[in-house]
Protein backbone atom coordinates (compact mmCIF):
# COMPACT_ATOMS: atom_id res chain seq x y z
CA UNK A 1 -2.92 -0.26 22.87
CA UNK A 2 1.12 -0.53 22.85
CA UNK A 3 2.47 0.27 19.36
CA UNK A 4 5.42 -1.51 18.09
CA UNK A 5 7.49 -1.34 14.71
CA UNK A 6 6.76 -3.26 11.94
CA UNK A 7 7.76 -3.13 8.20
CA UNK A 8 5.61 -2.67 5.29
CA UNK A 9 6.38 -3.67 1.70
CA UNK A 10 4.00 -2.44 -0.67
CA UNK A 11 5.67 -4.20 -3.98
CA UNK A 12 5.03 -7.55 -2.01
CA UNK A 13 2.04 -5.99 0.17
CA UNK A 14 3.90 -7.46 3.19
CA UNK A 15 3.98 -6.01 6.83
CA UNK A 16 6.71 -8.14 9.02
CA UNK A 17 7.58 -7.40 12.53
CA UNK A 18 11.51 -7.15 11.44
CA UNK A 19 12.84 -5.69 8.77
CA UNK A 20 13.59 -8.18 5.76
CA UNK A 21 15.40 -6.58 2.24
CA UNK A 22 12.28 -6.34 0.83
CA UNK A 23 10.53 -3.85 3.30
CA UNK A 24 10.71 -0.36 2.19
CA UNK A 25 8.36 1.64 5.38
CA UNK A 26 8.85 1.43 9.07
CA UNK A 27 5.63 2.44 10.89
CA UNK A 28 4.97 2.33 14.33
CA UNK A 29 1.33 0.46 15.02
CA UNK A 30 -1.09 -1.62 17.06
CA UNK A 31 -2.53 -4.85 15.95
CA UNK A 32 -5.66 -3.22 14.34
CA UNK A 33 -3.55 -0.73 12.49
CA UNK A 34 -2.10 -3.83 11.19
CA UNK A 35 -4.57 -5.30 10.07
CA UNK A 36 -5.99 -2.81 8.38
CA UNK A 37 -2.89 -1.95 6.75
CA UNK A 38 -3.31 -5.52 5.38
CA UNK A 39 -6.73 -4.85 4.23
CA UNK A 40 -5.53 -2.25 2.54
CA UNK A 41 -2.69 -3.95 0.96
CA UNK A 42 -4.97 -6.77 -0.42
CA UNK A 43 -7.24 -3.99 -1.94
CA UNK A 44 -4.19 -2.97 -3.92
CA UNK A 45 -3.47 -6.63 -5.32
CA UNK A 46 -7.66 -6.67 -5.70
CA UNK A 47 -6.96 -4.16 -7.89
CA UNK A 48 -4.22 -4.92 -9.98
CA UNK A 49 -5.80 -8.41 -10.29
CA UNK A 50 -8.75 -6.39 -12.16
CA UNK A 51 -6.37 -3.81 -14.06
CA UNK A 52 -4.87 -6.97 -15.24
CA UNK A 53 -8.11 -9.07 -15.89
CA UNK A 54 -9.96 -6.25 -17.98
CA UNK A 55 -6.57 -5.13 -19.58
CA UNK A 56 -6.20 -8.40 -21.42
CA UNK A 57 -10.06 -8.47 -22.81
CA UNK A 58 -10.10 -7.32 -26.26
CA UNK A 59 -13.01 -5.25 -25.98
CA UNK A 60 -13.24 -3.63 -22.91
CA UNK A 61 -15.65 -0.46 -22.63
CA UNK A 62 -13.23 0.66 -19.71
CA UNK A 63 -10.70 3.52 -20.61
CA UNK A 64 -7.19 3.06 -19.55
CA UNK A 65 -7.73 5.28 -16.66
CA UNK A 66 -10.93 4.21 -15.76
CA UNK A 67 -9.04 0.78 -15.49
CA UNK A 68 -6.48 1.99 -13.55
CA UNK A 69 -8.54 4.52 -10.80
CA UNK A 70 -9.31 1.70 -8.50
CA UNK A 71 -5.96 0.68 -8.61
CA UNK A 72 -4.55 4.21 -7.99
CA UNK A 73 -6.90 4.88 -4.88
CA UNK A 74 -5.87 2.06 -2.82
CA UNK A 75 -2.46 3.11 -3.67
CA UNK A 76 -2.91 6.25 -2.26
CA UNK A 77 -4.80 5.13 0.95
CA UNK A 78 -1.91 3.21 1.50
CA UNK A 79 0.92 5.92 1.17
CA UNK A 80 -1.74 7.84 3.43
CA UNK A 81 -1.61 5.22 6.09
CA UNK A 82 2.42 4.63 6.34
CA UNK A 83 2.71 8.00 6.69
CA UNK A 84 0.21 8.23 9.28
CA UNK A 85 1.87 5.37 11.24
CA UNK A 86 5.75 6.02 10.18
CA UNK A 87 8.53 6.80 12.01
CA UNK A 88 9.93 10.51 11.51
CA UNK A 89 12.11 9.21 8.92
CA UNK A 90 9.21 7.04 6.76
CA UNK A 91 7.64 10.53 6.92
CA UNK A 92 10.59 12.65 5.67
CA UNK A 93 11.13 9.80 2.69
CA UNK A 94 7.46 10.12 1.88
CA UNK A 95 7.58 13.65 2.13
CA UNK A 96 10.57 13.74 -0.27
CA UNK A 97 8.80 10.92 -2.73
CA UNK A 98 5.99 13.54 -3.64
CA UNK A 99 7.44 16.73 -4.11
């Protein structure tokens, strides 16, 4: 399994093979990391499609963080997985991001 650089966006849950402006995360990955950084990208937009969705229903029994949870999850498996897969310096910004 050769692992090559690619270039994840998480604002526009993009991974490209070279960097455009909008890429944020350099990670070095196979194929099937890929793609299931993609899965895990779409789960995020799943998510916000639903924090969205139930956020605009009048009466929602949902609390605001009950709403947002899924949303917040994904998020985090996906911060998990760049900085599984990133270069020494996607780890150091990550690193740096949650102190």
């Amino acid at each position: 399994m050769v692992k090559q650089s690619y270039y994840v966006s998480i604002q526009h849950r993009t991974i490209q093979a070279e960097p455009v402006e909008t890429s944020h995360w350099e990670i070095l990955a196979t194929k099937e990391e890929v793609e299931h950084m993609s899965y895990l990208l779409g789960e995020i937009g799943d998510a916000e499609t639903d924090v969205l969705r139930e956020g605009f229903m009048m009466f929602t029994p949902q609390t605001n963080e009950a709403l947002n949870a899924r949303y917040q999850v994904n998020l985090n498996a996906v911060y998990s997985e760049i900085y599984r897969l990133g270069t020494e310096h996607t780890k150091a910004e990550i690193k740096r991001m949650w102190k």
